[in-house]
Protein backbone atom coordinates (compact mmCIF):
# COMPACT_ATOMS: atom_id res chain seq x y z
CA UNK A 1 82.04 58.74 265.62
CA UNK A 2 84.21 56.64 267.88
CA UNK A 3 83.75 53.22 268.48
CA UNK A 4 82.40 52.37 271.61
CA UNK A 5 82.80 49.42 273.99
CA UNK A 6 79.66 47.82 273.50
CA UNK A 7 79.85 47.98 269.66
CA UNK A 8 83.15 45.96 270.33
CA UNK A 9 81.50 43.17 272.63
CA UNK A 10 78.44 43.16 270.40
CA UNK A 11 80.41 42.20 267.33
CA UNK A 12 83.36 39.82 269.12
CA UNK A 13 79.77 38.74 270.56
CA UNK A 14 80.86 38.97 274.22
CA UNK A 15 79.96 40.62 277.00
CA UNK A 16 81.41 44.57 277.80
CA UNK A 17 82.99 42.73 280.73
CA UNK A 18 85.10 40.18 278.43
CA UNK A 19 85.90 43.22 276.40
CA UNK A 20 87.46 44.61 279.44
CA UNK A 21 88.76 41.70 280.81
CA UNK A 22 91.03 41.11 277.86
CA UNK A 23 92.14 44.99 277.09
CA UNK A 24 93.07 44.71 280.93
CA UNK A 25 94.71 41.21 281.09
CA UNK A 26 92.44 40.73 284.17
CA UNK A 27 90.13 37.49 284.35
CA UNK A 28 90.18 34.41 282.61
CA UNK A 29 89.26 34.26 278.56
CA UNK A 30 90.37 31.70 276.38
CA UNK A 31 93.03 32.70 273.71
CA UNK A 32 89.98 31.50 270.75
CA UNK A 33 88.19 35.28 272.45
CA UNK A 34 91.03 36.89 273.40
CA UNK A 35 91.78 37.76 269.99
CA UNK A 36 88.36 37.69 268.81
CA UNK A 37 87.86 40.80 271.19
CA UNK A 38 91.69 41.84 270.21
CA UNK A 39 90.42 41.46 265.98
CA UNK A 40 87.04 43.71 266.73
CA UNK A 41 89.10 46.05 268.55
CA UNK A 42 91.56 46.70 265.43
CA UNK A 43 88.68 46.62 262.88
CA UNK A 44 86.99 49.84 264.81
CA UNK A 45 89.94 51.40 266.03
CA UNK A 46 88.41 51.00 269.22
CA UNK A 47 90.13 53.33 272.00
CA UNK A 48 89.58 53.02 275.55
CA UNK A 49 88.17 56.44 277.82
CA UNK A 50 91.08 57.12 279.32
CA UNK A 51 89.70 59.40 281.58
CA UNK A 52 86.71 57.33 282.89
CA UNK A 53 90.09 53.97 283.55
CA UNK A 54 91.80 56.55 285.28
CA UNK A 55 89.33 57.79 287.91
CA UNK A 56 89.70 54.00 288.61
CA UNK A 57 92.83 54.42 290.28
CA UNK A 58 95.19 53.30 287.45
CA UNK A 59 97.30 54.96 285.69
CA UNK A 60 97.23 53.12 282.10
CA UNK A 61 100.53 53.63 281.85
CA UNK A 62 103.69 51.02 281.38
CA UNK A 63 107.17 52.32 282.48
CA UNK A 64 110.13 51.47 280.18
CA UNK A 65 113.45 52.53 281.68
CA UNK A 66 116.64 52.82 280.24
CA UNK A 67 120.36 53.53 281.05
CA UNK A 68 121.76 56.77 279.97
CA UNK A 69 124.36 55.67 277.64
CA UNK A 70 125.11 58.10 275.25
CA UNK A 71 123.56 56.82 271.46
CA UNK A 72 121.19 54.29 273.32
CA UNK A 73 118.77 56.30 271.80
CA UNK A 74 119.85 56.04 268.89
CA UNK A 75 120.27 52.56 268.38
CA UNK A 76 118.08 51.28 265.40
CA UNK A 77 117.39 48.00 267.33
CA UNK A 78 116.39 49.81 269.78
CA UNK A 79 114.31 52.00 267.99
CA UNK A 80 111.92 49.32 266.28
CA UNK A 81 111.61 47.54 269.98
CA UNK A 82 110.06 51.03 270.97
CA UNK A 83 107.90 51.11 268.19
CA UNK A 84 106.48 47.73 268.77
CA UNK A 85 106.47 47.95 272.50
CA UNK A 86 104.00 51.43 271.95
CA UNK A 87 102.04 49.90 269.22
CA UNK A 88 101.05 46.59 271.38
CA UNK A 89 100.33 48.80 274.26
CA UNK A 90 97.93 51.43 272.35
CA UNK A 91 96.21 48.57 271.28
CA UNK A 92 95.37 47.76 274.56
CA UNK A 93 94.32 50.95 275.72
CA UNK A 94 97.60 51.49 277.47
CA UNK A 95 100.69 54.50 277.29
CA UNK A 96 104.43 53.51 277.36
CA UNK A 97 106.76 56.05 279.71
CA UNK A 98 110.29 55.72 279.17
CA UNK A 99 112.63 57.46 281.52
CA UNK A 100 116.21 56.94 282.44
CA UNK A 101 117.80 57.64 285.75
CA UNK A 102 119.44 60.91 287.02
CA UNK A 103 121.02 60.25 290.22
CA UNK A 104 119.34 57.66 291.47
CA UNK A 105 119.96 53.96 289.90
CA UNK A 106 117.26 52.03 287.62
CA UNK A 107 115.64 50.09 290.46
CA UNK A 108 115.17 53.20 292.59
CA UNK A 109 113.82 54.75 289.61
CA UNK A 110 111.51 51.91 288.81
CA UNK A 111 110.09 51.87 292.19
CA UNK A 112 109.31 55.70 292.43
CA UNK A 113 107.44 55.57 288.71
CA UNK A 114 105.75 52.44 290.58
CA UNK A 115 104.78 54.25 293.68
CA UNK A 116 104.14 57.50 292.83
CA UNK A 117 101.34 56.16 290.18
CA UNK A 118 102.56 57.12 287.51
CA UNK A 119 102.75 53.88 285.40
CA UNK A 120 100.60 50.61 286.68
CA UNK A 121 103.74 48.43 285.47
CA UNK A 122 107.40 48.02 284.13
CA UNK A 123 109.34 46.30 281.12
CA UNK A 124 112.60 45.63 282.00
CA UNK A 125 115.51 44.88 279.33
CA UNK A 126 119.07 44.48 278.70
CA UNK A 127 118.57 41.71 282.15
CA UNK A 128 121.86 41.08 284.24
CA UNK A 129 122.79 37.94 285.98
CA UNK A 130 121.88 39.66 289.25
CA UNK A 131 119.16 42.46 288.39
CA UNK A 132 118.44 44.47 290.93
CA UNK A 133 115.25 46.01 289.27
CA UNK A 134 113.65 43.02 289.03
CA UNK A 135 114.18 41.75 292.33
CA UNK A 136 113.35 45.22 294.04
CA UNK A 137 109.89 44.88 292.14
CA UNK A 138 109.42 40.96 293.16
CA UNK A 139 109.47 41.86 296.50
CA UNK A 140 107.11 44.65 296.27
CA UNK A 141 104.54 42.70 294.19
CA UNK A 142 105.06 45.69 291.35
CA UNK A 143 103.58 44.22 288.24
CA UNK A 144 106.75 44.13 285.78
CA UNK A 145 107.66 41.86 282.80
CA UNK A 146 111.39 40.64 281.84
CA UNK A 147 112.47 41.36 278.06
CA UNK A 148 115.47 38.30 278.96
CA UNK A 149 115.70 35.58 281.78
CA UNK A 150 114.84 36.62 285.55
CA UNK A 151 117.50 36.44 288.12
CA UNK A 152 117.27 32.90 290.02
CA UNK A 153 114.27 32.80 292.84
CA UNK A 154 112.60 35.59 291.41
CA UNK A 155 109.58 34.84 289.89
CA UNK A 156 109.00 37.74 287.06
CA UNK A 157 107.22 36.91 284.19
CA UNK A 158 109.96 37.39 280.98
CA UNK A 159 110.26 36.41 277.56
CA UNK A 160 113.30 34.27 276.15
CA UNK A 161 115.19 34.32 273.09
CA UNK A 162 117.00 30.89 272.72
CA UNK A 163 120.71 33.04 272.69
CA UNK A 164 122.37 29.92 272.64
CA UNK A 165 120.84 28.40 269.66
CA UNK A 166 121.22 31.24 267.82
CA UNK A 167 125.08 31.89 268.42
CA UNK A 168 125.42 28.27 267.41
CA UNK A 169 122.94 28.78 263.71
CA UNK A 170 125.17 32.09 262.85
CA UNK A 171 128.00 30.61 263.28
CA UNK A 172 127.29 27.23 261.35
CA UNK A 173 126.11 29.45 258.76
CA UNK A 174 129.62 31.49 258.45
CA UNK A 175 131.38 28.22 258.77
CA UNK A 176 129.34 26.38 256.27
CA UNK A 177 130.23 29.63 253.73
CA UNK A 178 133.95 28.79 254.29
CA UNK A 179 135.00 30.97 256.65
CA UNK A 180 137.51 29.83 259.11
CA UNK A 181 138.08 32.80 260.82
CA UNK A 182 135.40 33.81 263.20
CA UNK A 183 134.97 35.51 266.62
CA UNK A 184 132.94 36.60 268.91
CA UNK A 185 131.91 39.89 269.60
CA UNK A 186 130.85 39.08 273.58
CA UNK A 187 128.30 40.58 275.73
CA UNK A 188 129.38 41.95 278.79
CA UNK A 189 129.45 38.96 281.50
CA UNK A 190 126.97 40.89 284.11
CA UNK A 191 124.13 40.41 281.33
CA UNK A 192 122.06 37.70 281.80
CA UNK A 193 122.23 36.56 277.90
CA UNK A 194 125.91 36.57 277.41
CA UNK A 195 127.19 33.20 278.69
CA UNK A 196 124.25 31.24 276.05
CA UNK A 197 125.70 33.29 273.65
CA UNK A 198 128.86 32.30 274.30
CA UNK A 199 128.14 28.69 275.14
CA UNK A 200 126.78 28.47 271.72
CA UNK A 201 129.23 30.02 270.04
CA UNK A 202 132.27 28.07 271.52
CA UNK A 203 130.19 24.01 271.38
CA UNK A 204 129.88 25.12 267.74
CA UNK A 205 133.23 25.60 266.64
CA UNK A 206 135.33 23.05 264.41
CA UNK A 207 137.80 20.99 266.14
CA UNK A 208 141.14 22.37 265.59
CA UNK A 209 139.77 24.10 262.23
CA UNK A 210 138.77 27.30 263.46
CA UNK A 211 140.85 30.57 264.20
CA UNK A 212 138.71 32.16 266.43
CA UNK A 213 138.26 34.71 270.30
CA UNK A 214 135.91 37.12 272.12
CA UNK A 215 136.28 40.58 271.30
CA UNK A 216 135.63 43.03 274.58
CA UNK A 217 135.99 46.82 274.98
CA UNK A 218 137.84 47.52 277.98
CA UNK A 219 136.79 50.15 280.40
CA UNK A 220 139.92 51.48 280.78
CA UNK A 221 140.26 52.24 277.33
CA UNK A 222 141.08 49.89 274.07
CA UNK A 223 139.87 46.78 272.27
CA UNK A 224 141.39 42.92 273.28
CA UNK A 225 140.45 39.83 271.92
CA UNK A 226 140.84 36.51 273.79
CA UNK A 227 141.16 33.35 272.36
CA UNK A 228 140.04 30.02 274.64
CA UNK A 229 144.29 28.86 274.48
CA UNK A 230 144.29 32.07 276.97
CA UNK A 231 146.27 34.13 274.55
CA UNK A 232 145.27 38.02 274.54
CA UNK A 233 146.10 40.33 271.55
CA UNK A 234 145.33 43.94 271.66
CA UNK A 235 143.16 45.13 268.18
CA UNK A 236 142.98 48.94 269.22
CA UNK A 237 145.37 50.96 271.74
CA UNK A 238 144.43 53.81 274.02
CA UNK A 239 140.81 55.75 275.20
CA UNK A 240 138.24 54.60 273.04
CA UNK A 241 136.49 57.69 272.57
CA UNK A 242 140.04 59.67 271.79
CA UNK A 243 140.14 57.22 269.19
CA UNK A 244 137.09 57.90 267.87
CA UNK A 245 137.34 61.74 267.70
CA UNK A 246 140.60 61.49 265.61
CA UNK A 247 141.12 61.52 261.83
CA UNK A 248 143.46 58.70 261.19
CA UNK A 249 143.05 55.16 260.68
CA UNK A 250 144.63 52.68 263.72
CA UNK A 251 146.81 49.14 262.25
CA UNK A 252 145.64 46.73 265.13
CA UNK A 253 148.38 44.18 266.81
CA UNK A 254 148.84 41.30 263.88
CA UNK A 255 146.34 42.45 261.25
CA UNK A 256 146.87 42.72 257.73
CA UNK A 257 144.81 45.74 257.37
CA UNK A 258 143.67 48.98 258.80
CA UNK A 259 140.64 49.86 260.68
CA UNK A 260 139.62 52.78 259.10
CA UNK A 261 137.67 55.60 261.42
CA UNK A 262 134.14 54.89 260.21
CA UNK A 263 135.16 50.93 261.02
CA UNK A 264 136.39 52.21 264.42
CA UNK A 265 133.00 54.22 265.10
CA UNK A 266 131.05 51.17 264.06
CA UNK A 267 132.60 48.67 265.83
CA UNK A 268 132.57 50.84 269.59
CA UNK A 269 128.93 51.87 268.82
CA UNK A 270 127.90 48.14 268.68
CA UNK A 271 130.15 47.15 271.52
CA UNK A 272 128.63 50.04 273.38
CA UNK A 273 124.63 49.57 273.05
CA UNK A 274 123.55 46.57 275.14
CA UNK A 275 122.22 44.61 272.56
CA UNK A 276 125.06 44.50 270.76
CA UNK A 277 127.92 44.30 273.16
C-alpha cells in the first residue's frame, strides 16, 4: 500500500502542511525539518498524487532545455547531470521535461513551456555572459534556476562552481608532476564560465617555465592554439567534420607526432559539448 502524506508528517512528526511546504519549496521550515520531512519521505517511498497537485493549477513539472548540437546527448557528463537532476526532482514529487528548440531560439522556447503550463519552472545551463533565457524569464517573474553565474542585474537564483580555483588546482597538480608543457583547452568566450577558467589557468602558470596556449575550434573549420606572446600555430587544417569522416591520421604544424583519427574524434567531441569546450 502506498505511503500516504499523513503517515509522512506523523513520523517526521509535523504537520501535513510542513510536509507540503517542503516537497513544494513554499513556506518557511528550518533546514533541521526540511530534511527530517525529506528522510521520512525516502524511508516510505512516499509519492505525491499527482493528479489531486495538478487540479491545483500546476503542472509539477521542471523544464530543462538544451541546444541541438549533435552528440549533446550523448555526452556522459551530461548524462549523469540528467540523472541527478530527475532523481532530486522525483523526490520531490516533481517531473523533469527536456526539450530543445526547433525554429525558435532557447528563450522563446523557455517562455512557451512557461506559458503554455506545461512545466511550473526552468533549469538553465551551459550560462553565457549575456543569456538571453534568463533575462527573458527575470522579467516575466518565471520561476527558473541558473546551473552557472546569472547575467549582471538579473537576479536568478544559480549555483556556482569556483571555475577559477579549479583551473588553477589542475594545473598545479600537472605542474607539480613535472610537466612543463600544458594548455588550455578554452571555453568558448560567450559562456559565462570561461574567462575564471582562464583567469585561473593563466595566474597559475610558472614564470618563464611553462610552454603553454588556449586551444579553440574555429568555426570556419580547423584547430589553433594561441599562446599569451600572441603567437598562433595551427594543430589541425581544414573542415572539422571532413576531418573526422576520413581514415588517415593528420601531423599538426610543429608536433612531433600524429593525431591519430580516434585522437581527432576525441578531441572535437570535447571541444564541441559545452562543458567541455
Amino acid at each position: 500500500m502506498a505511503a500516504t502524506i499523513k503517515q509522512v508528517a506523523a513520523l517526521a512528526d509535523v504537520s501535513t502542511a510542513t510536509v507540503s511546504y517542503v516537497l513544494n519549496g513554499t513556506g518557511t521550515v528550518t533546514e533541521a525539518t526540511r530534511q527530517r520531512v525529506m528522510d521520512v519521505v525516502a524511508r516510505l517511498n512516499y509519492q505525491p498524487s499527482h493528479a489531486a497537485r495538478s487540479m491545483r493549477g500546476r503542472s509539477y513539472t521542471l523544464g530543462l532545455t538544451l541546444p541541438a548540437l549533435p552528440g549533446r546527448l550523448a555526452d556522459p557528463a551530461l548524462a549523469e547531470l540528467l540523472s541527478g537532476l530527475s532523481d532530486a526532482a522525483a523526490l520531490r514529487g516533481y517531473y523533469l521535461l527536456l526539450a530543445t528548440p526547433g525554429a525558435e531560439s532557447e528563450a522563446e522556447l523557455c517562455m512557451n513551456l512557461a506559458r503554455t503550463g506545461r512545466v511550473d519552472g526552468l533549469l538553465l545551463l551551459d550560462m553565457q555572459v549575456e543569456d538571453e533565457r534568463a533575462r527573458a524569464l527575470c522579467e516575466a517573474k518565471i520561476p527558473h534556476a541558473c546551473a552557472g553565474p546569472a547575467p549582471a542585474g538579473c537576479n536568478s537564483p544559480f549555483v556556482l562552481v569556483d571555475g577559477r580555483a579549479g583551473a588553477a588546482t589542475a594545473l598545479q597538480h600537472l605542474l607539480g608532476l613535472g610537466h612543463r608543457r600544458v594548455g588550455l583547452i578554452q571555453l568558448p568566450s560567450e559562456l559565462a564560465e570561461s574567462e575564471p577558467r582562464y583567469l585561473g589557468y593563466t595566474a597559475t602558470l610558472n614564470d618563464g617555465e611553462t610552454v603553454f596556449g588556449v586551444i579553440t575550434a574555429e568555426t570556419g573549420g580547423g584547430i589553433r592554439m594561441k599562446g599569451l606572446d600572441g603567437k598562433e600555430r595551427t594543430l589541425v587544417r581544414g573542415s572539422i567534420q571532413s576531418l573526422v569522416s576520413t581514415n588517415r591520421s593528420l601531423m599538426p604544424d610543429g608536433l612531433e607526432a600524429q593525431i591519430s583519427k580516434q585522437d581527432l574524434a576525441d578531441l572535437i567531441r570535447f571541444l564541441q559539448t559545452p562543458q567541455g569546450k
